[in-house]
Protein backbone atom coordinates (compact mmCIF):
# COMPACT_ATOMS: atom_id res chain seq x y z
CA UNK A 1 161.41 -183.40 189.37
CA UNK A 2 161.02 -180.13 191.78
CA UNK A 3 158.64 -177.61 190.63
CA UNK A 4 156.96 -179.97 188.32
CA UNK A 5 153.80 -179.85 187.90
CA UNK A 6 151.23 -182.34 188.28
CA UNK A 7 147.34 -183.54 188.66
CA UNK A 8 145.89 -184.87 192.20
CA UNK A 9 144.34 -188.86 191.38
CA UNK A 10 144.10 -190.04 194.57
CA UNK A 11 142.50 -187.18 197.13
CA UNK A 12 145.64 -186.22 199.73
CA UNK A 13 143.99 -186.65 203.29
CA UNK A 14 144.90 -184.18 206.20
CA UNK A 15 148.29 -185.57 207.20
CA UNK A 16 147.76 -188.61 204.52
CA UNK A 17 149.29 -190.02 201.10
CA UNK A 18 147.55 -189.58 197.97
CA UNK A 19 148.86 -189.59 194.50
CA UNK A 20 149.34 -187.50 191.79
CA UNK A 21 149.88 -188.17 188.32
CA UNK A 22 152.71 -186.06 185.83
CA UNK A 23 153.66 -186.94 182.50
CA UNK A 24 156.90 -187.42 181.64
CA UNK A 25 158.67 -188.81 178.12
CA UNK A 26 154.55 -188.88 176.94
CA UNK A 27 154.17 -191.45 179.26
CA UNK A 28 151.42 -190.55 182.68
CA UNK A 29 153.48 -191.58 185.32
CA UNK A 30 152.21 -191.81 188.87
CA UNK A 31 153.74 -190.68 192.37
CA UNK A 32 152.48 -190.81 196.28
CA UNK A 33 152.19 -187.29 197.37
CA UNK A 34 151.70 -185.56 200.88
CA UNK A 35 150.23 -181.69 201.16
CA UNK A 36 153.24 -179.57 202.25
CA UNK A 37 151.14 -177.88 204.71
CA UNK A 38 149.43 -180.87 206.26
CA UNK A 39 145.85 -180.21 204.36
CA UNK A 40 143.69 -181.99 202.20
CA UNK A 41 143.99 -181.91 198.43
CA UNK A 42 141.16 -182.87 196.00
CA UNK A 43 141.29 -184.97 193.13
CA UNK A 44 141.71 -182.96 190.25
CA UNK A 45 143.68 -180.13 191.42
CA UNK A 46 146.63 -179.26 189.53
CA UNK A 47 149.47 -179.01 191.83
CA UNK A 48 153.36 -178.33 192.06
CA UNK A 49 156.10 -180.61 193.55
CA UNK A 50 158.11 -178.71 196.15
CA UNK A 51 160.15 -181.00 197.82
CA UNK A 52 160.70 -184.78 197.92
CA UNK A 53 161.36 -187.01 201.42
CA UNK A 54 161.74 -191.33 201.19
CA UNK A 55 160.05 -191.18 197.89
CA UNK A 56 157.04 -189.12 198.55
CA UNK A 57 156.24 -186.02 196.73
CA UNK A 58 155.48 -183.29 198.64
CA UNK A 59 153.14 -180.59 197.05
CA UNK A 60 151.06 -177.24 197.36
CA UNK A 61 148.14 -176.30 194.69
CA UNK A 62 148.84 -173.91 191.69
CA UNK A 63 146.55 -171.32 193.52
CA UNK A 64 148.21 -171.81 196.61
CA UNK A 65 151.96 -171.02 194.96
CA UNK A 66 149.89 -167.92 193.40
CA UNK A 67 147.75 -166.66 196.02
CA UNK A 68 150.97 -164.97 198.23
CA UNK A 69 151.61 -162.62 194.59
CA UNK A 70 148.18 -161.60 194.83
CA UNK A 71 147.67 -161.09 198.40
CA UNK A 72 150.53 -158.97 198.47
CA UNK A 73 149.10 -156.65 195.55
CA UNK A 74 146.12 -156.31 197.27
CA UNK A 75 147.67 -154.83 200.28
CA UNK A 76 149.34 -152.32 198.38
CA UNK A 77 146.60 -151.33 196.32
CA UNK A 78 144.94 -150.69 199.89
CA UNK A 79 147.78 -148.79 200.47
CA UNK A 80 148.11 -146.73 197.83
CA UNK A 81 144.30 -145.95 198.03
CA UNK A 82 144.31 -144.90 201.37
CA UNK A 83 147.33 -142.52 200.97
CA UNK A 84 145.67 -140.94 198.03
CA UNK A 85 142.51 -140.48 200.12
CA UNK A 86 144.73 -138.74 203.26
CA UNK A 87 146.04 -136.51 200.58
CA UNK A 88 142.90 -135.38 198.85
C-alpha cells in the first residue's frame, strides 16, 4: 500500500482527516488520510501514500513528491549559467 497512489474525496484540513480514494482489484476503495506535512489537501488532488500510522494514510501531492527534482535542477541551471557568465 506505500507509494500508492491515490485521489483526495474528502478535502484533508490543516492537522485534520480526510479521505482519499485508490482502486484496487477494479474495485474504488476508500481510506482516511492525514497531509504528511500538516497542510491542507484539496479534493481532487492526486496524491501518494507515504507512510501509514493506526490505520490512517498519510500522504503528500504528486507535485509535492516532484517539486524537490525540479527545484534542484533549477539551482544548477543557475549555476551553470552564472559560471559561464564569470568565464566569458
Amino acid at each position: 500500500m506505500l507509494f500508492r497512489s491515490g485521489r483526495v474525496s474528502c478535502t484533508i484540513r490543516p492537522s485534520g482527516v480526510g479521505e482519499l480514494i485508490y482502486v484496487r482489484d477494479g474495485a474504488r476503495r476508500p481510506l482516511p488520510a492525514r497531509s504528511e506535512d500538516g497542510g491542507e489537501i484539496s479534493r481532487d488532488e492526486e496524491v501518494i501514500v507515504t507512510r501509514f500510522e493506526k490505520g490512517i494514510a498519510y500522504v503528500r501531492t504528486w507535485d509535492a513528491m516532484t517539486q524537490p527534482a525540479s527545484i534542484e535542477r533549477k539551482n544548477v541551471s543557475g549555476i551553470l549559467q552564472k559560471e559561464t557568465n564569470n568565464v566569458q
